[in-house]
PDB file of N, CA and C in Angstrom:
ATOM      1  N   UNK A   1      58.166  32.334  77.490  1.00  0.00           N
ATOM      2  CA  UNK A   1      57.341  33.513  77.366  1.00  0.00           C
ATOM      3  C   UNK A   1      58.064  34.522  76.488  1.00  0.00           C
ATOM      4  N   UNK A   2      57.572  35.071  75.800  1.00  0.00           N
ATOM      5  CA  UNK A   2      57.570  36.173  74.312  1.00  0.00           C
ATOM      6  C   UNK A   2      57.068  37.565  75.286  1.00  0.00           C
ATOM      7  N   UNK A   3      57.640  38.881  75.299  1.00  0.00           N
ATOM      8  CA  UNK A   3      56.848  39.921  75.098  1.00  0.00           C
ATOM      9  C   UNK A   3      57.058  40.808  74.023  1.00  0.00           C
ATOM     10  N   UNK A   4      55.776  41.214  73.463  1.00  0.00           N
ATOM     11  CA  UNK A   4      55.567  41.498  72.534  1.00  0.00           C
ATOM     12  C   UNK A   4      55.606  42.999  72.309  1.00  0.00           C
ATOM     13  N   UNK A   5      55.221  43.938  72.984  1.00  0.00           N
ATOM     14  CA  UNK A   5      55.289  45.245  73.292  1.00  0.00           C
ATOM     15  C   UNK A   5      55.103  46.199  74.558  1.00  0.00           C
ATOM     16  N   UNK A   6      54.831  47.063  74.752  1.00  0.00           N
ATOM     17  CA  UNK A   6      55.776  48.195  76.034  1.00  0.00           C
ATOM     18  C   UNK A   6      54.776  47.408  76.784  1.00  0.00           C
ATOM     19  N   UNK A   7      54.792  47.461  78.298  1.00  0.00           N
ATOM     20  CA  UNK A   7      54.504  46.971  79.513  1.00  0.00           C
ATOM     21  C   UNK A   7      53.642  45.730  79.730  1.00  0.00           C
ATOM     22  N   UNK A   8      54.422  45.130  79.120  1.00  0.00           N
ATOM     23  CA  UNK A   8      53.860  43.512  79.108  1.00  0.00           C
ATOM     24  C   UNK A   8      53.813  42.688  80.552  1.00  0.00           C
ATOM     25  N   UNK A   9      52.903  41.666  80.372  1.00  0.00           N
ATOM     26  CA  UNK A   9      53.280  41.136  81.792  1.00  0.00           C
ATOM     27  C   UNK A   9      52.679  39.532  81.020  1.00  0.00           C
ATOM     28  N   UNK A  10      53.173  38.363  81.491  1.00  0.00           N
ATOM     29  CA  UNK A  10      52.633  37.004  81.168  1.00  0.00           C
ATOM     30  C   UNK A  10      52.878  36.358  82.707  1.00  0.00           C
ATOM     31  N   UNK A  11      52.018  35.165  82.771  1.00  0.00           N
ATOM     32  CA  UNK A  11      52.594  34.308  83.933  1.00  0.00           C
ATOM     33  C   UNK A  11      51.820  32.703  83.666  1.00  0.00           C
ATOM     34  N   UNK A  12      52.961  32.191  84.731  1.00  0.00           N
ATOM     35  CA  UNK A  12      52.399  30.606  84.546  1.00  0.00           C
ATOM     36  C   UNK A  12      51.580  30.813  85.844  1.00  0.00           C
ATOM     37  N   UNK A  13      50.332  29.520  85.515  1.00  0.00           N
ATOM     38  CA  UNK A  13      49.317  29.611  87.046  1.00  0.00           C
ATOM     39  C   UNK A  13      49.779  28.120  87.268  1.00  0.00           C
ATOM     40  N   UNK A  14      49.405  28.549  88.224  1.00  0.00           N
ATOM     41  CA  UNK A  14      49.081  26.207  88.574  1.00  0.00           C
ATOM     42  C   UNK A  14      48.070  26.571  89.806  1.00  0.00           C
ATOM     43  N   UNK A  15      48.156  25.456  90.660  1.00  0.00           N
ATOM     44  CA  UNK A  15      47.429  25.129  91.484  1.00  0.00           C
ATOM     45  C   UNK A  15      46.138  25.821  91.134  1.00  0.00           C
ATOM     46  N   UNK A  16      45.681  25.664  90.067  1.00  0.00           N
ATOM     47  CA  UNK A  16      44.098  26.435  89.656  1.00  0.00           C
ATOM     48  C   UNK A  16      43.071  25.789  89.932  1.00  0.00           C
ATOM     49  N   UNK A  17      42.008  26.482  90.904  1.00  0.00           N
ATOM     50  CA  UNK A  17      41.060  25.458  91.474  1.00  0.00           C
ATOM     51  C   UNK A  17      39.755  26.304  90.981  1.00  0.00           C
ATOM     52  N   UNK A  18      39.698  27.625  90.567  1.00  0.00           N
ATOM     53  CA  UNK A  18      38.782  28.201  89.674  1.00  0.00           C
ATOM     54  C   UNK A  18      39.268  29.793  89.219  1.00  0.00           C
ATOM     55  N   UNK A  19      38.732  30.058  88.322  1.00  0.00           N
ATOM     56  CA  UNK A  19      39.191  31.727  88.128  1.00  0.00           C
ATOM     57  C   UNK A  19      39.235  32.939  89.588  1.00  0.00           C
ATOM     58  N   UNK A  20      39.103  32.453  90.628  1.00  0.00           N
ATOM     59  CA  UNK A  20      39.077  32.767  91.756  1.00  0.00           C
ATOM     60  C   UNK A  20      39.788  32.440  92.870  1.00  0.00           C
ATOM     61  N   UNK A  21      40.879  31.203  92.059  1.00  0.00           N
ATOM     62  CA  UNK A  21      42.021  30.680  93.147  1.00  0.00           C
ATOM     63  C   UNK A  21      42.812  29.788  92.362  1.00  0.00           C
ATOM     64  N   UNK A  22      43.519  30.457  92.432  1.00  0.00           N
ATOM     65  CA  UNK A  22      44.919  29.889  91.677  1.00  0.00           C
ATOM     66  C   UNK A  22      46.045  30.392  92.658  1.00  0.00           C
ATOM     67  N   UNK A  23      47.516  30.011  91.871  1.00  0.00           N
ATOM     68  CA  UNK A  23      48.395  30.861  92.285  1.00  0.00           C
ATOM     69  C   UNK A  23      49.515  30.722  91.068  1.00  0.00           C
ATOM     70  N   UNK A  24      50.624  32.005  91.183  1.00  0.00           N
ATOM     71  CA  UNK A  24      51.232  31.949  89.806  1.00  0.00           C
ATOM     72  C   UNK A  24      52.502  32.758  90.209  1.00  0.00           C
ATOM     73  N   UNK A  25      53.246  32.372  88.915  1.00  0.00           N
ATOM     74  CA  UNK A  25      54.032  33.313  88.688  1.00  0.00           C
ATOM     75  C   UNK A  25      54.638  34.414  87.546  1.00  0.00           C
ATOM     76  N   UNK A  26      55.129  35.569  87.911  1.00  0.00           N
ATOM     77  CA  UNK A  26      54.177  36.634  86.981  1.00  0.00           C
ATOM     78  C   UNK A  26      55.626  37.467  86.587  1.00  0.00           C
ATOM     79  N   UNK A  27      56.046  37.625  85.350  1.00  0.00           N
ATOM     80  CA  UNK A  27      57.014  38.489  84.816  1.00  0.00           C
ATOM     81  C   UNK A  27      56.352  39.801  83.850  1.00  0.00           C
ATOM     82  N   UNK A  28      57.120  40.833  84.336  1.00  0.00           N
ATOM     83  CA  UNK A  28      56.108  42.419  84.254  1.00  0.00           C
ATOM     84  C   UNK A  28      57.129  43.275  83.665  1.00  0.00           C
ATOM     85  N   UNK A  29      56.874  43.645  82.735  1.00  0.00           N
ATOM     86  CA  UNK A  29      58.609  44.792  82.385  1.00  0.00           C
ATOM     87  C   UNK A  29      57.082  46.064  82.669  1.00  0.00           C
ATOM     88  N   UNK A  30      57.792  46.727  83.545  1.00  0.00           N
ATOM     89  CA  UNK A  30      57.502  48.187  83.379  1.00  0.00           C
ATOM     90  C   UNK A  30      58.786  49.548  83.325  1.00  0.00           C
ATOM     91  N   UNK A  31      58.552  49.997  82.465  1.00  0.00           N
ATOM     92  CA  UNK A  31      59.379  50.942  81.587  1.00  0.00           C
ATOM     93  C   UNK A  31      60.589  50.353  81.065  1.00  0.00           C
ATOM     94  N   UNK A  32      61.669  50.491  81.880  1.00  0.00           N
ATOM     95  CA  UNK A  32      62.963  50.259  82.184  1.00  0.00           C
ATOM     96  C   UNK A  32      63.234  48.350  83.036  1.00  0.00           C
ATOM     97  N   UNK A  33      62.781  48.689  84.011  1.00  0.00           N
ATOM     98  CA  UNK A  33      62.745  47.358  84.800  1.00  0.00           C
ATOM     99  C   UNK A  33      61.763  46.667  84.234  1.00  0.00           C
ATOM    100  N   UNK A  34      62.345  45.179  84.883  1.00  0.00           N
ATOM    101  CA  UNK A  34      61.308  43.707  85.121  1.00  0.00           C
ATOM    102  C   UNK A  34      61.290  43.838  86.180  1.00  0.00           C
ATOM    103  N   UNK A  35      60.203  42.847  86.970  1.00  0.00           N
ATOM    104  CA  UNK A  35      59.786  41.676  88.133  1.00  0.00           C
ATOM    105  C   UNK A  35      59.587  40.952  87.853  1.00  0.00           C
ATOM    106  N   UNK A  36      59.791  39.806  88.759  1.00  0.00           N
ATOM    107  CA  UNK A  36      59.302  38.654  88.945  1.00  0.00           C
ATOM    108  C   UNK A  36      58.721  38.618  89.807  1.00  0.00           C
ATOM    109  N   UNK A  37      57.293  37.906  90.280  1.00  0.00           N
ATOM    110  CA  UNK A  37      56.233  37.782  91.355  1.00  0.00           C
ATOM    111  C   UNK A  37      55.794  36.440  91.713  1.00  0.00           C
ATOM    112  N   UNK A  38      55.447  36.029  92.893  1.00  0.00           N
ATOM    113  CA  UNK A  38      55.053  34.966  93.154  1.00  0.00           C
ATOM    114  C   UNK A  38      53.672  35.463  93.959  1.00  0.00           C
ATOM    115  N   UNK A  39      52.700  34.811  93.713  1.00  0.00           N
ATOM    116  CA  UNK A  39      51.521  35.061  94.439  1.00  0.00           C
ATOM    117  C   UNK A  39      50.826  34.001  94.416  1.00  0.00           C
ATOM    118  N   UNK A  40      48.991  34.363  95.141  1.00  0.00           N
ATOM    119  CA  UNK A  40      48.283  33.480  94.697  1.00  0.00           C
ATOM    120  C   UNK A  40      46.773  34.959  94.621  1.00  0.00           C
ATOM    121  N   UNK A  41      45.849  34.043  93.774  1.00  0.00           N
ATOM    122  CA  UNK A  41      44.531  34.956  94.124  1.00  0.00           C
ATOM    123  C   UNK A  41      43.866  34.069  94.299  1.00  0.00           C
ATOM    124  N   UNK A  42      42.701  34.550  95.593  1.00  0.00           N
ATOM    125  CA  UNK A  42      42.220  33.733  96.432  1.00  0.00           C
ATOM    126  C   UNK A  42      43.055  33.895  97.951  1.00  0.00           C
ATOM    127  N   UNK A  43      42.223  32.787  98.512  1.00  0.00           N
ATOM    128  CA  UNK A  43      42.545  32.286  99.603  1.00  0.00           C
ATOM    129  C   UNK A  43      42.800  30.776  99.649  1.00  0.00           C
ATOM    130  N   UNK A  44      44.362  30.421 100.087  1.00  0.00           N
ATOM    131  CA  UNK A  44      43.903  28.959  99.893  1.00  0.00           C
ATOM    132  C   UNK A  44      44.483  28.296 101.904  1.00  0.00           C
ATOM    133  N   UNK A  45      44.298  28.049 102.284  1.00  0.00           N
ATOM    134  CA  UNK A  45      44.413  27.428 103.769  1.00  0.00           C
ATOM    135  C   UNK A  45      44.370  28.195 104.915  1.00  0.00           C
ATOM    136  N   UNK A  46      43.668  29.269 104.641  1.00  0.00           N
ATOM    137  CA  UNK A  46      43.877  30.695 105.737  1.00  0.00           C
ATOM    138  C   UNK A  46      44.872  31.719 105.077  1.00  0.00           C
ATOM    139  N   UNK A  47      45.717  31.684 103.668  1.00  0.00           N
ATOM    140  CA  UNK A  47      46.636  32.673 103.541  1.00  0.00           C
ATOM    141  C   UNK A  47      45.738  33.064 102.275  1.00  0.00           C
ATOM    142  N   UNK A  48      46.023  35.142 102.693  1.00  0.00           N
ATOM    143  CA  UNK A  48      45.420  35.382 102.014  1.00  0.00           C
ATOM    144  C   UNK A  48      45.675  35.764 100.502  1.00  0.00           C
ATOM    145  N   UNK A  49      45.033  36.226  99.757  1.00  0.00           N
ATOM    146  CA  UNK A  49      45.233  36.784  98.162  1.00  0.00           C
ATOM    147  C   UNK A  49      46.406  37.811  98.046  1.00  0.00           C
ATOM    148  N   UNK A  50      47.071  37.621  97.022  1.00  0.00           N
ATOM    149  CA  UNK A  50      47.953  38.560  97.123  1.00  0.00           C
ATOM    150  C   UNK A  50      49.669  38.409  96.720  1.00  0.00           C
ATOM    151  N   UNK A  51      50.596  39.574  96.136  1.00  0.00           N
ATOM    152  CA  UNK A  51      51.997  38.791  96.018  1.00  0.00           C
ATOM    153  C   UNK A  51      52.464  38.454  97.064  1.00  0.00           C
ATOM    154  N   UNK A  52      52.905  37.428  96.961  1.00  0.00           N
ATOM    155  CA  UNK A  52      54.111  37.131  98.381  1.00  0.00           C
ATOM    156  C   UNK A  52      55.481  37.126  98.001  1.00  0.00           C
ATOM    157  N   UNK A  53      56.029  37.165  97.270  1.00  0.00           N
ATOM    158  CA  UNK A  53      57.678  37.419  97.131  1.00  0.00           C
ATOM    159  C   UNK A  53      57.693  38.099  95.881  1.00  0.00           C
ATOM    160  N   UNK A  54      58.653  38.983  95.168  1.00  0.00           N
ATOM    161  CA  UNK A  54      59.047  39.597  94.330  1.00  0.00           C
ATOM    162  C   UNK A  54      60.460  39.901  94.164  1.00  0.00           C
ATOM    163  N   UNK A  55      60.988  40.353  92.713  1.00  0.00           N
ATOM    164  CA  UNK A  55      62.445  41.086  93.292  1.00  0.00           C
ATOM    165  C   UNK A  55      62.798  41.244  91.394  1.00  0.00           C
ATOM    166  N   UNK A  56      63.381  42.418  91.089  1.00  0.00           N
ATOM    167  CA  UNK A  56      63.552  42.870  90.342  1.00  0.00           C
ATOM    168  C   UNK A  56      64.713  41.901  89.419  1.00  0.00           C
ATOM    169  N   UNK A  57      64.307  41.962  87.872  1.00  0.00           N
ATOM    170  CA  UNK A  57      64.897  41.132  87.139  1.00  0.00           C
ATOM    171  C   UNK A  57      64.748  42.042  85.920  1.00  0.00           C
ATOM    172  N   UNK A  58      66.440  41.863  85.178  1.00  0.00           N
ATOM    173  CA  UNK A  58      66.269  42.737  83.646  1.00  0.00           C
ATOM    174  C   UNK A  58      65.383  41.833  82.603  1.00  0.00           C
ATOM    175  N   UNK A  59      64.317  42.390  82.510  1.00  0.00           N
ATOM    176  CA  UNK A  59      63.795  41.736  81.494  1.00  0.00           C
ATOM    177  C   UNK A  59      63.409  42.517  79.820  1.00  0.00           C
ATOM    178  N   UNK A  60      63.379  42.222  78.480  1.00  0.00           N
ATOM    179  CA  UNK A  60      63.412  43.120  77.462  1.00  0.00           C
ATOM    180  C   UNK A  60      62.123  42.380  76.486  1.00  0.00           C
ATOM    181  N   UNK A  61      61.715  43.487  75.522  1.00  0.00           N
ATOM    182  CA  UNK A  61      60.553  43.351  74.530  1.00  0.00           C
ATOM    183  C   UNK A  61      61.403  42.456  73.633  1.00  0.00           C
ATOM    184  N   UNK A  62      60.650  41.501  73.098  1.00  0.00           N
ATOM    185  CA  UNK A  62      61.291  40.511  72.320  1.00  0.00           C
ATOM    186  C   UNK A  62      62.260  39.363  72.237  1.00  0.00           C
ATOM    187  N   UNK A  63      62.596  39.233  73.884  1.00  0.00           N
ATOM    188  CA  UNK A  63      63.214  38.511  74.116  1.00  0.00           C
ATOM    189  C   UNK A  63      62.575  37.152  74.570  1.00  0.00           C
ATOM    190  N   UNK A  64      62.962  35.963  74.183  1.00  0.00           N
ATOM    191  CA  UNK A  64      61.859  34.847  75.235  1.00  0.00           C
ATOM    192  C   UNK A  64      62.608  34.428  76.543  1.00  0.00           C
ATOM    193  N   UNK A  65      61.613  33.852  77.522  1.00  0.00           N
ATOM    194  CA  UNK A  65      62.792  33.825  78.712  1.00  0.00           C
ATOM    195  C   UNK A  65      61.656  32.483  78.908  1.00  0.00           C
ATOM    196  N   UNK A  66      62.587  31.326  79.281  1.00  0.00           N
ATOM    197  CA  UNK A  66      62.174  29.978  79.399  1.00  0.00           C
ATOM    198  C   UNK A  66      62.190  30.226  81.240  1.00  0.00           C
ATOM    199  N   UNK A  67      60.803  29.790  81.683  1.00  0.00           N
ATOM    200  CA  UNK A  67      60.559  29.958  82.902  1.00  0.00           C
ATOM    201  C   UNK A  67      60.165  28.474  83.290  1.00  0.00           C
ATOM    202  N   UNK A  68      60.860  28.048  84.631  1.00  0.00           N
ATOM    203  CA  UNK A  68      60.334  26.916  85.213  1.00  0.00           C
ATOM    204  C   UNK A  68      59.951  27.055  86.363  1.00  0.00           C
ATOM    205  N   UNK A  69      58.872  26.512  87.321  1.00  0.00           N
ATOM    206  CA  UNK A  69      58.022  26.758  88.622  1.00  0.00           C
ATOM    207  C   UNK A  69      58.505  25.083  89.135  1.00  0.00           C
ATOM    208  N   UNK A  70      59.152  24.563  90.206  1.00  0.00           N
ATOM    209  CA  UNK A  70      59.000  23.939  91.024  1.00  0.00           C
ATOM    210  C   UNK A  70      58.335  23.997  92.332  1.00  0.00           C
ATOM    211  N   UNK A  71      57.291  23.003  92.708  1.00  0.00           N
ATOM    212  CA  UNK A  71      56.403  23.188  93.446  1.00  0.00           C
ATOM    213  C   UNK A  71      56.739  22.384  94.741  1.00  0.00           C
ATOM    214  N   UNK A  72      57.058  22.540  95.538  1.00  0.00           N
ATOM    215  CA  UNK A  72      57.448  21.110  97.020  1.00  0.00           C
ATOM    216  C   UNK A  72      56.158  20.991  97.776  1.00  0.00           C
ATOM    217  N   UNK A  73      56.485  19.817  98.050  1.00  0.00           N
ATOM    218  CA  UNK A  73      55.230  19.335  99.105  1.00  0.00           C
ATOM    219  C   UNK A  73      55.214  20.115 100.202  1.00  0.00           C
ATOM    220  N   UNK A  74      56.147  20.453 100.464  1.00  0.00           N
ATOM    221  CA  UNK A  74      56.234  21.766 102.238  1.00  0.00           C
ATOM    222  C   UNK A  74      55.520  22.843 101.765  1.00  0.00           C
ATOM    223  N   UNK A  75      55.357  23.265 100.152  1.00  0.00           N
ATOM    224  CA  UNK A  75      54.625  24.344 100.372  1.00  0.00           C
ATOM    225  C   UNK A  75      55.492  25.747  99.470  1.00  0.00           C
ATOM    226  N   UNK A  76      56.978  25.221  99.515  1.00  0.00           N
ATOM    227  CA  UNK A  76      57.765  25.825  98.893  1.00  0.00           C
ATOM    228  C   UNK A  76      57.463  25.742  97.340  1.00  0.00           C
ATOM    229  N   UNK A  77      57.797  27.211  96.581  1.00  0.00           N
ATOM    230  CA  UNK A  77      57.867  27.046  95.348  1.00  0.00           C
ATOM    231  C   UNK A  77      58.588  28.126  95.147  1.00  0.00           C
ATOM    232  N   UNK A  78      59.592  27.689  93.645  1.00  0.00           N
ATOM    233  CA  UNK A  78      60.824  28.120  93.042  1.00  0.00           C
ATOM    234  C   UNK A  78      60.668  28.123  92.252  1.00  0.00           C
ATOM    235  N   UNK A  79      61.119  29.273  91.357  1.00  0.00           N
ATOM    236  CA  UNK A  79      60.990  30.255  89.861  1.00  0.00           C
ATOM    237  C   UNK A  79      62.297  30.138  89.029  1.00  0.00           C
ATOM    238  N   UNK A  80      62.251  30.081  88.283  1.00  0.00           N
ATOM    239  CA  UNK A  80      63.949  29.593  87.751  1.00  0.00           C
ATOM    240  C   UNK A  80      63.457  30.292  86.182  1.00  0.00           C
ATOM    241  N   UNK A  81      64.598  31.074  85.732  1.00  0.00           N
ATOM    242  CA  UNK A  81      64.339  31.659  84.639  1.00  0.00           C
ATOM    243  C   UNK A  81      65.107  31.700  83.616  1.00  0.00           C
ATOM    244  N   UNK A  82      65.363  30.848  82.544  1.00  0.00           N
ATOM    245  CA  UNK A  82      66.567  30.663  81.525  1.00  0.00           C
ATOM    246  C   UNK A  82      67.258  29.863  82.047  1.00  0.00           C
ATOM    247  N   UNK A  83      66.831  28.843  82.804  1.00  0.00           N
ATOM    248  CA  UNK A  83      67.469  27.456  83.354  1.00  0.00           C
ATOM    249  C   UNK A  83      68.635  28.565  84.460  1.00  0.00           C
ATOM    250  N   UNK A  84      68.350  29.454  85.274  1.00  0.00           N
ATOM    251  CA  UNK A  84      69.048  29.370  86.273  1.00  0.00           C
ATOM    252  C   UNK A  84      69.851  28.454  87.234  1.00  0.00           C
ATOM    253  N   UNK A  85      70.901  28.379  87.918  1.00  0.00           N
ATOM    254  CA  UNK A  85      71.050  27.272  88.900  1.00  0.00           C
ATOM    255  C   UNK A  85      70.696  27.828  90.058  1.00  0.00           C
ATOM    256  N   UNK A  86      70.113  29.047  90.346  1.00  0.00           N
ATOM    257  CA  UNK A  86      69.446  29.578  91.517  1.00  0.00           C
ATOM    258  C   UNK A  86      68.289  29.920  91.884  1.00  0.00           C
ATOM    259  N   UNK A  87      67.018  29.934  91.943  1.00  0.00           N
ATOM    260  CA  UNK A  87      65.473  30.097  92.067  1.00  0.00           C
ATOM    261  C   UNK A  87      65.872  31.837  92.108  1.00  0.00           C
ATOM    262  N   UNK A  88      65.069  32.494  90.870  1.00  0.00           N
ATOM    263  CA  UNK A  88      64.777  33.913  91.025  1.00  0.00           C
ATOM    264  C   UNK A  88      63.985  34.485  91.757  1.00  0.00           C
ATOM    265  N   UNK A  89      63.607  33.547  92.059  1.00  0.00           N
ATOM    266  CA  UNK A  89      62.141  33.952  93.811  1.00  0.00           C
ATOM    267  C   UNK A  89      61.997  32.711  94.087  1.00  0.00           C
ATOM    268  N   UNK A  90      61.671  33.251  95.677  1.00  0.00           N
ATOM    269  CA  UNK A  90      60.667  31.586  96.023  1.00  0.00           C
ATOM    270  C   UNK A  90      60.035  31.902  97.563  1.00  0.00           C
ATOM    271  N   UNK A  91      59.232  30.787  97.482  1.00  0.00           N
ATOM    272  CA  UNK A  91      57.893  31.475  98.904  1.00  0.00           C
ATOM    273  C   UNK A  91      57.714  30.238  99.526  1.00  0.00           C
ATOM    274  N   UNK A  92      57.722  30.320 100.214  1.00  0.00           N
ATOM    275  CA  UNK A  92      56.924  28.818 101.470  1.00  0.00           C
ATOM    276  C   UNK A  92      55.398  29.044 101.260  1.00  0.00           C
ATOM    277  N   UNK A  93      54.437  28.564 100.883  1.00  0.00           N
ATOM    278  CA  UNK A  93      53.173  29.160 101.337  1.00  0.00           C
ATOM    279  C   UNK A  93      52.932  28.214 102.563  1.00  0.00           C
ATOM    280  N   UNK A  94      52.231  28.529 103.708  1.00  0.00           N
ATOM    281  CA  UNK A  94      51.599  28.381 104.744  1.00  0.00           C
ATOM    282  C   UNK A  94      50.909  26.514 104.709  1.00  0.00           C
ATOM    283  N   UNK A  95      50.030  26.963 103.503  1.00  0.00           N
ATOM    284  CA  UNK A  95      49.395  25.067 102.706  1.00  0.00           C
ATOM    285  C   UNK A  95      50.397  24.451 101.985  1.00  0.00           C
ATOM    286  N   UNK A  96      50.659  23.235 102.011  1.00  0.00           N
ATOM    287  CA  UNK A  96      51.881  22.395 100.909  1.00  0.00           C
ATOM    288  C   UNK A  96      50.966  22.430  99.868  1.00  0.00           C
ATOM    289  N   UNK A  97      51.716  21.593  98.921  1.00  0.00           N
ATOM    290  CA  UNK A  97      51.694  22.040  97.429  1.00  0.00           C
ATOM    291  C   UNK A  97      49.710  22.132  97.436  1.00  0.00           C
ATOM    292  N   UNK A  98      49.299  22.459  96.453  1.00  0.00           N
ATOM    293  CA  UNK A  98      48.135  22.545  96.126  1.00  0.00           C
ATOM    294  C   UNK A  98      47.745  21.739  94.724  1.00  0.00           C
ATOM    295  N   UNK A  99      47.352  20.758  94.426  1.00  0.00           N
ATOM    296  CA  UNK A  99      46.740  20.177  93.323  1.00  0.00           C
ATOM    297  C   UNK A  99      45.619  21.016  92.411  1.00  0.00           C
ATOM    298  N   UNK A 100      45.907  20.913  90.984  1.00  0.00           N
ATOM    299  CA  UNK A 100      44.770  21.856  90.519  1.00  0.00           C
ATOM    300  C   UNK A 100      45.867  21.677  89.350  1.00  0.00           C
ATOM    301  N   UNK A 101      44.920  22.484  88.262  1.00  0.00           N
ATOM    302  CA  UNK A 101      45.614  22.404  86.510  1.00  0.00           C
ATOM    303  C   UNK A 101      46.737  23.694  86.756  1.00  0.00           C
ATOM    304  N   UNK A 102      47.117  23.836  85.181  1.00  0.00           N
ATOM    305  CA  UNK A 102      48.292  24.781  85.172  1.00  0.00           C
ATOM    306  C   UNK A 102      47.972  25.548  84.312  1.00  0.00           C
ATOM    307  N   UNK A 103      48.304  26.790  83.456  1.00  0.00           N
ATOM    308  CA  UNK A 103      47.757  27.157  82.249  1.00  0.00           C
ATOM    309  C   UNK A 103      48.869  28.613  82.345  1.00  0.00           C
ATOM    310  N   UNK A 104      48.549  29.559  81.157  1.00  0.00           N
ATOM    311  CA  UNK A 104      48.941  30.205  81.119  1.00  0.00           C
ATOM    312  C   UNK A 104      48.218  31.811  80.800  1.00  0.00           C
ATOM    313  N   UNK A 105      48.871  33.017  81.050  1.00  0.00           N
ATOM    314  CA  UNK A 105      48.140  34.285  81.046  1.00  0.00           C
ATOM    315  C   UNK A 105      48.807  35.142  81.121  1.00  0.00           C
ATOM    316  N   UNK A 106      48.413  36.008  79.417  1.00  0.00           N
ATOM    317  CA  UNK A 106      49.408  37.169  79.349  1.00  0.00           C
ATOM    318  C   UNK A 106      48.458  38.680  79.008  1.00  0.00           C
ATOM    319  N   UNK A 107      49.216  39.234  79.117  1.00  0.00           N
ATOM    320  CA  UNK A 107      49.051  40.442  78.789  1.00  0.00           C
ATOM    321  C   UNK A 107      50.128  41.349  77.583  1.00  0.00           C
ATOM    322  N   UNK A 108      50.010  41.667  76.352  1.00  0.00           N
ATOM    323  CA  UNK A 108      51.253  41.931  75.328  1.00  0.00           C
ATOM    324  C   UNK A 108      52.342  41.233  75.800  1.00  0.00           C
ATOM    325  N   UNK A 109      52.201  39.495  75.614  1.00  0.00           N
ATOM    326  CA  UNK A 109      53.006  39.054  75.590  1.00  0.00           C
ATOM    327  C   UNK A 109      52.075  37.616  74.873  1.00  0.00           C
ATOM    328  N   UNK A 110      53.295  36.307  74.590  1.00  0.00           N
ATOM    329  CA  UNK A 110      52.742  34.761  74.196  1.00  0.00           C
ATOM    330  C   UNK A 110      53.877  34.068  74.690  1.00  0.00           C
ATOM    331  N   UNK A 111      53.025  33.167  74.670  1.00  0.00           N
ATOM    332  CA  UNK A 111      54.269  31.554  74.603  1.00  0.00           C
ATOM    333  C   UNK A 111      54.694  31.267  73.541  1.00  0.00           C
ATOM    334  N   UNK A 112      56.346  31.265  73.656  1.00  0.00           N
ATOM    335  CA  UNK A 112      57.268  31.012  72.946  1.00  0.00           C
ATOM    336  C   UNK A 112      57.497  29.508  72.476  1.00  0.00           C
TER     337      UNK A 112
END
C-alpha cells in the first residue's frame, strides 16, 4: 500500500460475502499518527459490525508498507506489516475463518 496524500486510509478485505459483509484490515495516518485496525462490517456468526482490535503505528505519505493478513481456522487473524516477525494486531473472531474473495480499498492512497 502507497499513500498518496494528507489523511489517507487503504485496507485489505477478505472474507467478502457482499458490500455489506466483509472484514478487513485498515491503515489510517491521521495528522501525525497511524493505525492499524482490524474489523469486520456486517455481522458474521452473531458478532457484530465494527473495529475489534487497533493500536497505533508510525505510518508516512509516500511511503509503501507491504502488508500481510493471516487468517486461522480458530478464527484468529494476524496483520504483519513490512514482513514483521510479530503480528501488528490480531483478533480471534467468535466464527473461524470465513471463506469469501479478497480485494482491496483505499482512500488517497494505491497499491504499490
Amino acid at each position: 500500500l502507497r499513500f498518496k496524500k494528507t489523511r489517507p486510509n487503504a485496507a485489505l478485505v477478505f472474507a467478502h460475502q457482499s458490500d455489506q459483509a466483509y472484514r478487513f484490515v485498515r491503515l489510517e495516518l491521521k495528522g501525525k499518527t497511524g493505525q492499524v485496525s482490524l474489523g469486520q462490517v456486517g455481522e458474521f456468526g452473531g458478532e457484530r459490525s465494527g473495529t475489534k482490535a487497533k493500536t497505533k503505528f508510525k505510518l508516512k505519505v509516500g511511503r509503501v508498507y507491504n502488508v500481510s493478513v493471516q487468517v486461522a481456522s480458530d478464527g484468529t487473524v494476524s496483520a504483519k506489516i513490512n514482513n514483521s516477525l510479530e503480528p501488528v494486531v490480531s483478533y480471534r473472531f467468535a466464527q473461524g475463518a470465513e471463506l469469501g474473495r479478497a480485494g482491496f480499498e483505499a482512500k488517497k492512497a494505491r497499491a504499490a
